[in-house]
C-alpha atoms as a PDB file:
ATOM      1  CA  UNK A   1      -6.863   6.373   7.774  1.00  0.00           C
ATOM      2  CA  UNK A   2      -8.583   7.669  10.588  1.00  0.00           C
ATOM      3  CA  UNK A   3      -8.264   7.495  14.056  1.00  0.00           C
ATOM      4  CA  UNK A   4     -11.071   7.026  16.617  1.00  0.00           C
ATOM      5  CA  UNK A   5     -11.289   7.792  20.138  1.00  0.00           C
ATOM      6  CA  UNK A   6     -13.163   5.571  21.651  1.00  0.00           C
ATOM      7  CA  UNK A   7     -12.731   1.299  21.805  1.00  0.00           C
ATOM      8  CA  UNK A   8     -14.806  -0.144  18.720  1.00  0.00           C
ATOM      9  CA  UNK A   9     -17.798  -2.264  19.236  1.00  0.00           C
ATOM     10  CA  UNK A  10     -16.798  -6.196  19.726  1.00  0.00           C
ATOM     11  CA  UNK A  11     -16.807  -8.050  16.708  1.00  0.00           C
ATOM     12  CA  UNK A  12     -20.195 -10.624  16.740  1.00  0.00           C
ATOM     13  CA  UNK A  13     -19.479 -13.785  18.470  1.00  0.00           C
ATOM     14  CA  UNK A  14     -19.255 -15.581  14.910  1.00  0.00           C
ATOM     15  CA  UNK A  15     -16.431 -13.816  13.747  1.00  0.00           C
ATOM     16  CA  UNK A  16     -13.648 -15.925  12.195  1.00  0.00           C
ATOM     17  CA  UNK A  17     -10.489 -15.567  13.440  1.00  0.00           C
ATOM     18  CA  UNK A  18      -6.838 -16.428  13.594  1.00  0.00           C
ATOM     19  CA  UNK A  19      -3.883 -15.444  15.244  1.00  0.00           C
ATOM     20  CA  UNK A  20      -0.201 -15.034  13.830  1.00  0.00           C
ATOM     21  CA  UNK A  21       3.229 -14.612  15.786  1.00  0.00           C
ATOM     22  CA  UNK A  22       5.784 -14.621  13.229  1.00  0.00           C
ATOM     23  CA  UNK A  23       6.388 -14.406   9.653  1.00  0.00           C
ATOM     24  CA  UNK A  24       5.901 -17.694   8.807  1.00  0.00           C
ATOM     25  CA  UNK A  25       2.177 -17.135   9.349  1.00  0.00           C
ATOM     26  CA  UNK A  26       1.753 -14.171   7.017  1.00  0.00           C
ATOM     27  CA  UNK A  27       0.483 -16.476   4.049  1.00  0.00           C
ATOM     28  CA  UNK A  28      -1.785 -18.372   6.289  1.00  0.00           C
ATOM     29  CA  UNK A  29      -3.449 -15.216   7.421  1.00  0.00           C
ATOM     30  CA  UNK A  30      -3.571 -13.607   3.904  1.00  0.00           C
ATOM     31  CA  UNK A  31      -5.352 -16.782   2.807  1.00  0.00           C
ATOM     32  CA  UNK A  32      -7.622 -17.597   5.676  1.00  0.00           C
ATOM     33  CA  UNK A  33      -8.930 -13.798   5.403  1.00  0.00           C
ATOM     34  CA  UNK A  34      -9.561 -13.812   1.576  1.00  0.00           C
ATOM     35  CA  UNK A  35     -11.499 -17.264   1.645  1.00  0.00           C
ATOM     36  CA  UNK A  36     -13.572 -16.105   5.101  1.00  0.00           C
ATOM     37  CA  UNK A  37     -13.871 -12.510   3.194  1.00  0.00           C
ATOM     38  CA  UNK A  38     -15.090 -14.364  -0.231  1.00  0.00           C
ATOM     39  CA  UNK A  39     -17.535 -17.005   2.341  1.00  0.00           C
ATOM     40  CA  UNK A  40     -18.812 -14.022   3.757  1.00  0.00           C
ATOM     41  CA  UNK A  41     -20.185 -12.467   0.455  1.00  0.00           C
ATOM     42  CA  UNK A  42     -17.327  -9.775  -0.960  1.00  0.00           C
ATOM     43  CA  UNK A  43     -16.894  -9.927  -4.340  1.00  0.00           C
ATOM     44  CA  UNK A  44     -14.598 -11.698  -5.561  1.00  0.00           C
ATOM     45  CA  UNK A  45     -12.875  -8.622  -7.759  1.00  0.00           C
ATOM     46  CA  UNK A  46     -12.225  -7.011  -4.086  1.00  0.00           C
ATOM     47  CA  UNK A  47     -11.094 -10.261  -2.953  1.00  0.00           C
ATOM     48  CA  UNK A  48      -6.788  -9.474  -3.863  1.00  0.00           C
ATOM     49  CA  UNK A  49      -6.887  -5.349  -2.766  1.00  0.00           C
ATOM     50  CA  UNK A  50      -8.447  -7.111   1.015  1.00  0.00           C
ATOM     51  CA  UNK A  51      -5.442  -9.658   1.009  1.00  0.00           C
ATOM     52  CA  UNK A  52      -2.877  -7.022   0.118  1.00  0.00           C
ATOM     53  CA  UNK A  53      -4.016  -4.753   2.796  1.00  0.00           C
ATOM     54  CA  UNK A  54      -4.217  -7.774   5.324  1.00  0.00           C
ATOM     55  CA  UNK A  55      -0.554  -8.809   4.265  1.00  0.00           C
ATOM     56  CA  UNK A  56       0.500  -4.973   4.596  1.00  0.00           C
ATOM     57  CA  UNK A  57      -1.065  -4.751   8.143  1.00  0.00           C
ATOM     58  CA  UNK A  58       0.127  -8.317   9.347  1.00  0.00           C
ATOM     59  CA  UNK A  59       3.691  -6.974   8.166  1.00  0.00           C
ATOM     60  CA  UNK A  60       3.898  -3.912   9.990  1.00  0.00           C
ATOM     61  CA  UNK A  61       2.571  -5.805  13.137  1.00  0.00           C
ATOM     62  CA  UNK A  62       5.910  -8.431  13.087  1.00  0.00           C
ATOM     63  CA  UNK A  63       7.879  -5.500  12.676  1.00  0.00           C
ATOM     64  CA  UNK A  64       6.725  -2.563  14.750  1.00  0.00           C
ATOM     65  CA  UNK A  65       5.096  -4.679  18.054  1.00  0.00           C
ATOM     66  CA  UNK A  66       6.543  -7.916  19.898  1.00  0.00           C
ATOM     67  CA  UNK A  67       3.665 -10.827  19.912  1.00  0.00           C
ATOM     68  CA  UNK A  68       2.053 -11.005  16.557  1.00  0.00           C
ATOM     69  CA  UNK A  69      -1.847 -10.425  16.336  1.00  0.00           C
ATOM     70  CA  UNK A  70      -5.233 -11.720  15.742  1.00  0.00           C
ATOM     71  CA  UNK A  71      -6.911 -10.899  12.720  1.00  0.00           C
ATOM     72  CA  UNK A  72     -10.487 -11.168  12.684  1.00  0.00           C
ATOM     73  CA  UNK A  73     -13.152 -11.399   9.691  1.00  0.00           C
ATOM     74  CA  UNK A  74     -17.277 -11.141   9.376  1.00  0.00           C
ATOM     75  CA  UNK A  75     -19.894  -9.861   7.536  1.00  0.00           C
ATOM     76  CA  UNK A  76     -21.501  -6.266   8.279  1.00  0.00           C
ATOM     77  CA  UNK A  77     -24.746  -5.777   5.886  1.00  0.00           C
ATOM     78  CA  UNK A  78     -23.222  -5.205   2.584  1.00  0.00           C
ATOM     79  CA  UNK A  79     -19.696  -5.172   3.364  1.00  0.00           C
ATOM     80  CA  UNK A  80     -16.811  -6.976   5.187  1.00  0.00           C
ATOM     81  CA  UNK A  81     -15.141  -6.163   8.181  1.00  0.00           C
ATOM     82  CA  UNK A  82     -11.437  -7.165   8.566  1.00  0.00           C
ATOM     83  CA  UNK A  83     -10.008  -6.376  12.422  1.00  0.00           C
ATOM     84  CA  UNK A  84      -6.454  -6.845  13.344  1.00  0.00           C
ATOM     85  CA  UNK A  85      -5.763  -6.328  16.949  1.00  0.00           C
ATOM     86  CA  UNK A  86      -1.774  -5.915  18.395  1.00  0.00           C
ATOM     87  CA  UNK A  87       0.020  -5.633  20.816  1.00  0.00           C
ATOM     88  CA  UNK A  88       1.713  -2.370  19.857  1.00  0.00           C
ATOM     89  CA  UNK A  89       0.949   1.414  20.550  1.00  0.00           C
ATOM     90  CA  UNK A  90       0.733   3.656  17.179  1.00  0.00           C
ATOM     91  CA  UNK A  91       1.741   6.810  17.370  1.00  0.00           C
ATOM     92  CA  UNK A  92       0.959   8.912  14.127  1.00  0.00           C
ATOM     93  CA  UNK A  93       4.151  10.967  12.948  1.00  0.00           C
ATOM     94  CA  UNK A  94       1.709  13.556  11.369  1.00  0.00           C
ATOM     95  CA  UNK A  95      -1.110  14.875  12.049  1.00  0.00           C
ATOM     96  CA  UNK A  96      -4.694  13.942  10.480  1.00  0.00           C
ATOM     97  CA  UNK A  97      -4.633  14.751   7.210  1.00  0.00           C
ATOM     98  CA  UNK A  98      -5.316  13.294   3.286  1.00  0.00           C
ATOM     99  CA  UNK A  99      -3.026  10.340   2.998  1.00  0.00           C
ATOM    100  CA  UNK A 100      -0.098  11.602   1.162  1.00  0.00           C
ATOM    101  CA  UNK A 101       2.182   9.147  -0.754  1.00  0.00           C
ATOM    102  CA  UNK A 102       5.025   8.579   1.434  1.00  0.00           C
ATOM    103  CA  UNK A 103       8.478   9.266   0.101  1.00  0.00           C
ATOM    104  CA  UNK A 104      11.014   7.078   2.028  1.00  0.00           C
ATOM    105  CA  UNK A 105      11.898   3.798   1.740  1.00  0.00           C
ATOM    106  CA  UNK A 106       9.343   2.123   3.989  1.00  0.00           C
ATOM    107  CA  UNK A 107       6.173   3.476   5.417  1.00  0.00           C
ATOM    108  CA  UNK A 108       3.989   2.450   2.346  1.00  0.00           C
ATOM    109  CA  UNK A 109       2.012  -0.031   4.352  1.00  0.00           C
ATOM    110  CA  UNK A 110      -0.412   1.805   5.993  1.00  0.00           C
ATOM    111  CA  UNK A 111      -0.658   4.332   2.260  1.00  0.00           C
ATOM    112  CA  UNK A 112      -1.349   1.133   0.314  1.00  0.00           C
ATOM    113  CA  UNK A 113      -4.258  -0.380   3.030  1.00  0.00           C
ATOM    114  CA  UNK A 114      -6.285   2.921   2.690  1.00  0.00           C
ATOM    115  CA  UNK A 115      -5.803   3.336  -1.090  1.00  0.00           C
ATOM    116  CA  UNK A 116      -7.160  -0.394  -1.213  1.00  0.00           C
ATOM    117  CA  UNK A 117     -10.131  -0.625   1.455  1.00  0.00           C
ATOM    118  CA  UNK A 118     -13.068   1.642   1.896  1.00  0.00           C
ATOM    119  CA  UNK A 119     -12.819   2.630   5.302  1.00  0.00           C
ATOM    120  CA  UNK A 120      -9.730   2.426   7.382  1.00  0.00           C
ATOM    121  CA  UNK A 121      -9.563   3.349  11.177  1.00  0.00           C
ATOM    122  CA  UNK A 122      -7.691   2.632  14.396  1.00  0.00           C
ATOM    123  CA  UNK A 123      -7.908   2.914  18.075  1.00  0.00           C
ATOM    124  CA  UNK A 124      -4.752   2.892  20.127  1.00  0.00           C
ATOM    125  CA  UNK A 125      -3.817   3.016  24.088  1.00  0.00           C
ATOM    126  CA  UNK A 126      -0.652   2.254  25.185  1.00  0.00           C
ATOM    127  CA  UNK A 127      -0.174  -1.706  24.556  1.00  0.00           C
ATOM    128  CA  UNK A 128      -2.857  -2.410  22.489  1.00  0.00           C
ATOM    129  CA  UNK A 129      -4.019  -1.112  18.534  1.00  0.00           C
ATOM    130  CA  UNK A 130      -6.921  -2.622  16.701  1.00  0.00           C
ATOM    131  CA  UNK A 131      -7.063  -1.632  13.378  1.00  0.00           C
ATOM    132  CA  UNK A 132     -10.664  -1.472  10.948  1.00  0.00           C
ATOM    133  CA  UNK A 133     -10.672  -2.252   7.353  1.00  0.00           C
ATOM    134  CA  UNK A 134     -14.413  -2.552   5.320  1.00  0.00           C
ATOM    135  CA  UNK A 135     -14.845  -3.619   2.086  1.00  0.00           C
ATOM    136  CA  UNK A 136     -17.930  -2.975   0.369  1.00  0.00           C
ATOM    137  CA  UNK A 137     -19.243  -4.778  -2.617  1.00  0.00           C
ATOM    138  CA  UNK A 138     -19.592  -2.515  -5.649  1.00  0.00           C
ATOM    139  CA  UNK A 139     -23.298  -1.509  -6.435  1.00  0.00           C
ATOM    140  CA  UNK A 140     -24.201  -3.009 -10.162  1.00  0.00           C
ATOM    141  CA  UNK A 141     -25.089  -0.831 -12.572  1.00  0.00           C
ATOM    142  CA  UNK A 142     -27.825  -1.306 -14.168  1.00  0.00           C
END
């Protein structure tokens, strides 16, 4: 997980997306971003790691912010692009480093959406954190 310093591009106008407020709507999210993920031309192997890091993200959202989140999906050359935007401010405990496995109870969220997705990056300011996932399709060996 990486963090970026500047706001990222807007998603294209086509984008899919759907919003969620409680946790009633994690399911609903999960699914709507798989099948949009799938429409959109990921594999359909990748199709389970995307939802898990979706349902990790969605999760920490209910609990860390107030207001739920939008979750946004579309199709970037060879890859998809999952965006969840919040209403929260993240504030890294440690500093940029190698993931590292964490070792209390909770925090395995954000460990488990970077082990699963190819790139994953935030922005934050105070009030608002969008969150990047891509998933790119495996190249075929011949």
């Amino acid at each position: 997980m990486r963090q970026v310093v500047r706001p990222f591009a807007q998603p294209p106008s086509g984008a899919a997306a759907i919003s969620f407020t409680t946790a009633d709507d994690l399911a609903a999210v999960r699914e709507f971003a798989g099948a949009h993920a799938h429409a959109s031309g990921l594999a359909a192997g990748r199709v389970p790691g995307l939802k898990l890091a979706v349902s990790e993200l969605v999760t920490n959202t209910l609990r860390h912010t107030a207001g739920g989140g939008v979750v946004r999906v579309w199709a970037d050359g060879g890859a998809v692009v999952i965006e969840l935007t919040d209403g929260g401010t993240f504030r890294r405990t440690a500093p940029e480093q190698p993931a590292a496995r964490p070792t209390a109870a909770g925090g395995w969220g954000l460990y488990i959406t970077g082990e699963v997705c190819d790139e994953f990056s935030y922005y934050t300011r105070p009030g608002r954190t969008v969150w990047r996932l891509v998933f790119r399709n495996p190249v075929a060996t011949p």
